[in-house]
Protein backbone atom coordinates (compact mmCIF):
# COMPACT_ATOMS: atom_id res chain seq x y z
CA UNK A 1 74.36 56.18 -39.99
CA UNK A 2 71.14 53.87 -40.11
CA UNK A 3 70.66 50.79 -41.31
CA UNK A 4 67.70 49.78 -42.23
CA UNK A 5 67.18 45.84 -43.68
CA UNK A 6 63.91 45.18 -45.69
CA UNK A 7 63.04 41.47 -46.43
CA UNK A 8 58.82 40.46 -46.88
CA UNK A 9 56.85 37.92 -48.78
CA UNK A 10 58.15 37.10 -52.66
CA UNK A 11 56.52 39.45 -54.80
CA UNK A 12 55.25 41.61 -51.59
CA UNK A 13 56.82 45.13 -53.11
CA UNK A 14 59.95 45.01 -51.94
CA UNK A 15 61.83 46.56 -54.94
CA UNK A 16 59.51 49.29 -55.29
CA UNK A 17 59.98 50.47 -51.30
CA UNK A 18 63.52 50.18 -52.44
CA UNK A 19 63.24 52.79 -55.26
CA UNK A 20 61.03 55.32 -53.38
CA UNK A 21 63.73 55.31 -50.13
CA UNK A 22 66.55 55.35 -52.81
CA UNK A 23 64.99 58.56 -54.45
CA UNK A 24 64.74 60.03 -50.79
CA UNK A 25 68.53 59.95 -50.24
CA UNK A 26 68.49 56.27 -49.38
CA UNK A 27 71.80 54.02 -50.37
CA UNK A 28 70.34 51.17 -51.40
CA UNK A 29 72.31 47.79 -51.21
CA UNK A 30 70.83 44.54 -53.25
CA UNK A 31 71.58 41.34 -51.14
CA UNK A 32 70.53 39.05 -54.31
CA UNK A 33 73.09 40.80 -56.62
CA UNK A 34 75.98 40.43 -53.73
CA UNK A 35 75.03 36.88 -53.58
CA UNK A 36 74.67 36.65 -57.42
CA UNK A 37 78.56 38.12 -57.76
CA UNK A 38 79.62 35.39 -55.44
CA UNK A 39 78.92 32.85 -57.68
CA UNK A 40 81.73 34.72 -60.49
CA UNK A 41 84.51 34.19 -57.58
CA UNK A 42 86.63 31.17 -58.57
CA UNK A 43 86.60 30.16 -55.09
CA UNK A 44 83.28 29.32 -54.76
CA UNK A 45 82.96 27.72 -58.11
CA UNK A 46 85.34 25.60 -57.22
CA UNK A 47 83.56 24.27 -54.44
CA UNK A 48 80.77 24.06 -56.16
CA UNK A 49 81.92 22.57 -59.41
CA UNK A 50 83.89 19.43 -56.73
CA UNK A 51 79.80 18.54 -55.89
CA UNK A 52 78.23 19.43 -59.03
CA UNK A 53 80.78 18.68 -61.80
CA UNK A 54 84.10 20.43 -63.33
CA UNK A 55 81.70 21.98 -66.39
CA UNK A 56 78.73 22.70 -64.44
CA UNK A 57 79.55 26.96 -65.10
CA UNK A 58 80.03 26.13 -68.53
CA UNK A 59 77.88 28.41 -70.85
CA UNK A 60 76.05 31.33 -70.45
CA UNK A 61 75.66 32.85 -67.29
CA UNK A 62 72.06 33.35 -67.23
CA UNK A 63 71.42 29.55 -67.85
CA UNK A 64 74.27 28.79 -65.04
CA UNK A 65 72.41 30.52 -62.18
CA UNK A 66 68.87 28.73 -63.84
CA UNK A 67 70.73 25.31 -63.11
CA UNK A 68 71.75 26.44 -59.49
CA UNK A 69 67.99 27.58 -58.47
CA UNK A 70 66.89 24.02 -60.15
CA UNK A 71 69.11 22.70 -57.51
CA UNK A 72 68.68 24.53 -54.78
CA UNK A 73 64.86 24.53 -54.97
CA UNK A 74 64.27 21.08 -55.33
CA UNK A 75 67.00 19.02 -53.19
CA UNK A 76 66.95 20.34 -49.36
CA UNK A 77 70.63 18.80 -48.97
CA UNK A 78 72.06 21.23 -51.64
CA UNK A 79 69.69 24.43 -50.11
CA UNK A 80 72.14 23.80 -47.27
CA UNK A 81 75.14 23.32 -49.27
CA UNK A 82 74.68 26.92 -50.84
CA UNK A 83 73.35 28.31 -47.86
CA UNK A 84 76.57 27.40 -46.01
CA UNK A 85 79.14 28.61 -49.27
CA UNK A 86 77.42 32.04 -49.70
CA UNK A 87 75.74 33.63 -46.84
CA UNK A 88 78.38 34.04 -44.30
CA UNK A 89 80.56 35.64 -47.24
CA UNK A 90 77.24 37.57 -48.40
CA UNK A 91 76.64 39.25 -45.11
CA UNK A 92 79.99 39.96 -44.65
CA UNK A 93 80.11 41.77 -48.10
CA UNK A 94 76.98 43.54 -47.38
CA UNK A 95 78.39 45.19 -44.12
CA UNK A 96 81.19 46.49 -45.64
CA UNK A 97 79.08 47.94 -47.92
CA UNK A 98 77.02 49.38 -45.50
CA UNK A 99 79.80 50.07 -43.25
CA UNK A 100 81.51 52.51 -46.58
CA UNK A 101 78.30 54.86 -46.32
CA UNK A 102 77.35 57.47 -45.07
CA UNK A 103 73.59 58.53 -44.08
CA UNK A 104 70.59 56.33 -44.50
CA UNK A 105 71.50 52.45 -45.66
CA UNK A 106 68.73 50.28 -46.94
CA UNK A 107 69.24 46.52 -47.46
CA UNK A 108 67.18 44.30 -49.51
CA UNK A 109 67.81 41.00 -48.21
CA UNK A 110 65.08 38.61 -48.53
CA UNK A 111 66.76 35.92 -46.40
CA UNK A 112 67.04 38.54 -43.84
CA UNK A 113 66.06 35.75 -41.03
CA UNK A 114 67.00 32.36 -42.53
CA UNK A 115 70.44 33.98 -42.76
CA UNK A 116 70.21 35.59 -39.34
CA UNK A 117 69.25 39.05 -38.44
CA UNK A 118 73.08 41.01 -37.92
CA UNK A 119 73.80 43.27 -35.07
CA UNK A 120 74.78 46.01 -37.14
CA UNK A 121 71.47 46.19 -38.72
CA UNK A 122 69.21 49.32 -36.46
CA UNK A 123 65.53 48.08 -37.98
CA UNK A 124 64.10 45.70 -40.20
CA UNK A 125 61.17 46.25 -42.39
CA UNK A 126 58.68 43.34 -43.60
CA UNK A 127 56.80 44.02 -46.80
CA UNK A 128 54.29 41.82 -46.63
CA UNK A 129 51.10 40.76 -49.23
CA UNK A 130 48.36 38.47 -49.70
CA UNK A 131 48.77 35.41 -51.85
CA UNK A 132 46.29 36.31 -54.31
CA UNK A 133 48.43 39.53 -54.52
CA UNK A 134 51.84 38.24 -54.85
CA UNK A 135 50.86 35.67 -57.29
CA UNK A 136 49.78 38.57 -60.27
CA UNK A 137 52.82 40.71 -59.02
CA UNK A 138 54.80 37.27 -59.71
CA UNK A 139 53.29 36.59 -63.38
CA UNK A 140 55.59 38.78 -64.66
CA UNK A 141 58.75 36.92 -63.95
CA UNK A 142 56.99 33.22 -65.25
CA UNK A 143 56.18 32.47 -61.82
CA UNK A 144 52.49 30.59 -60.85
CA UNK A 145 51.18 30.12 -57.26
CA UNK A 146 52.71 26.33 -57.17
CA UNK A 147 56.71 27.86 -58.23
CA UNK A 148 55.93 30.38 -55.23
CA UNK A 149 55.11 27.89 -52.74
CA UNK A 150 58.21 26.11 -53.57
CA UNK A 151 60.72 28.47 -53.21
CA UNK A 152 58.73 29.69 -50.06
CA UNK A 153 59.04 25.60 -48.70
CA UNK A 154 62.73 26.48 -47.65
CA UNK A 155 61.62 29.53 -45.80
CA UNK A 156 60.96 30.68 -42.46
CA UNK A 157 57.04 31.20 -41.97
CA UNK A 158 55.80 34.33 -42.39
CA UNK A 159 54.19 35.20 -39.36
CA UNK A 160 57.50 34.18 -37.18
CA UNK A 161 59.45 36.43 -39.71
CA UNK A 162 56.70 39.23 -38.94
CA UNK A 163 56.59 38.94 -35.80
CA UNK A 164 60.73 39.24 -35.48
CA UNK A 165 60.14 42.89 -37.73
CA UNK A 166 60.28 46.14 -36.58
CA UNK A 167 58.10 47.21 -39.14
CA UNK A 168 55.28 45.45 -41.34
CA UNK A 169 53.58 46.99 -44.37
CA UNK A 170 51.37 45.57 -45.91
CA UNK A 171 50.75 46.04 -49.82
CA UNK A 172 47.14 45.21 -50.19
CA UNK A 173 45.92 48.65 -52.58
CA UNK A 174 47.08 50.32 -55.98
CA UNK A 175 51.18 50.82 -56.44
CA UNK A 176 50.53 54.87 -55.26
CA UNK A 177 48.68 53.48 -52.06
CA UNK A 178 52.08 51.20 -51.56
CA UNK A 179 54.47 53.97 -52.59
CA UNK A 180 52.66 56.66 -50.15
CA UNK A 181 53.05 54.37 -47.48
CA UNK A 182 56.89 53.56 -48.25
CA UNK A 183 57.17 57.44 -48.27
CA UNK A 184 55.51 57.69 -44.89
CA UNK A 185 57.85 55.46 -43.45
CA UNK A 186 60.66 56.65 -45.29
CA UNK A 187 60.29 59.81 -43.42
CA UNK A 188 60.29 58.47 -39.97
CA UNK A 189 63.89 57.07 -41.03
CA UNK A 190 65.14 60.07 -42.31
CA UNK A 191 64.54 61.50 -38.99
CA UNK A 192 65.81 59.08 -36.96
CA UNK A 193 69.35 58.88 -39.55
CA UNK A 194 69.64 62.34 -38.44
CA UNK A 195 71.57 63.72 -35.35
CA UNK A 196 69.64 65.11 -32.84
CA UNK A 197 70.31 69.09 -32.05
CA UNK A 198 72.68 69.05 -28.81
C-alpha cells in the first residue's frame, strides 16, 4: 500500500489532482468531509456547545458549520479550540481509513502540516498556484483575495510547507496542462504502489 497526502495553496487544484488519481485506481480519502462528520458526533458538540452555547447547532446544518468558520476565522483563541477537539480525532479517522485499503491511498488534507505530517503517510504532494490564480479559481465559492488571506492568516507559510513536500506542482496553465501533469505524477505512484518482481 501507498499513501500518498496532497495538501497546496486554497484554490491551487487540489480537488481536480484528486479526481484524475481517483480515475487511475486511486482511493481517495477527503480530510474536510472527516472533519466535517466530526462535528455530527454528540461528543464534540457537546464540547463545543459548553463554550459556544447549548443552541449554537440549532438549525440547519449548512448555516451551523457557516457560524463555526465565522469563529474560527476571526478569533485565534477558538482556531485553537477546534484545532485541539478535531484534528487528533481527524487523523486518527483518516488512518483507519487508509489503513482499510488496499493499493494506492490519496489524502486530501489541506492542514497536512499545521496538523502534523503522520508517519504512516509515504509522500506528500503540494499543489501549489499563484495568487492571481487562486483568487478566479476561488470566485466560484464567494471567495475575494481579502477572505483568502484570512483563512490563509492561521496557516503555515507556503514556502516552509513547500519546502517540507515531496512533491510540488505547480498549476500555472489551462485545467488539461494541470490534469496532464497530475497524470504524469500519478504514474510514478502507481509504480512505486506496486511490488517489485522478486
Amino acid at each position: 500500500m501507498l499513501i500518498v497526502g496532497l495538501t497546496g495553496d486554497v484554490g491551487a487544484g487540489k480537488s481536480t489532482l484528486s479526481m484524475v488519481w481517483k480515475d487511475m485506481g486511486a482511493l481517495v480519502i477527503d480530510a474536510d468531509r472527516v472533519a466535517r462528520d466530526m462535528w455530527k458526533l454528540p461528543v464534540v458538540q457537546k464540547k463545543a456547545a459548553e463554550r459556544w452555547g447549548s443552541g449554537f447547532f440549532e438549525g440547519e446544518w449548512k448555516s451551523v458549520l457557516a457560524k463555526i468558520a465565522a469563529k474560527i476565522f476571526t478569533d485565534d483563541c477558538e482556531y485553537d479550540f477546534v484545532s485541539n477537539l478535531l484534528h487528533p480525532a481527524t487523523l486518527a479517522e483518516v488512518e483507519r481509513l487508509a489503513n482499510k485499503a488496499e493499493g494506492w491511498v490519496v489524502v486530501e488534507i489541506p492542514l497536512l502540516f499545521e496538523c502534523g505530517r503522520p508517519k504512516w503517510m509515504d509522500y506528500v504532494v503540494y499543489a501549489s498556484a499563484s495568487a492571481e490564480k487562486r483568487e478566479e479559481r476561488n470566485a466560484s465559492r464567494g471567495w475575494d483575495s481579502g477572505e483568502i488571506k484570512r483563512r490563509e492568516s492561521k496557516l503555515m507559510s507556503r514556502d516552509k510547507k513547500i519546502g517540507m513536500s515531496d512533491w510540488v506542482l505547480e498549476n500555472s496553465g489551462s485545467i488539461e496542462e494541470w490534469e496532464t501533469k497530475a497524470r504524469e505524477l500519478g504514474k510514478i505512484f502507481l509504480e512505486k504502489e506496486r511490488p517489485s518482481a522478486s
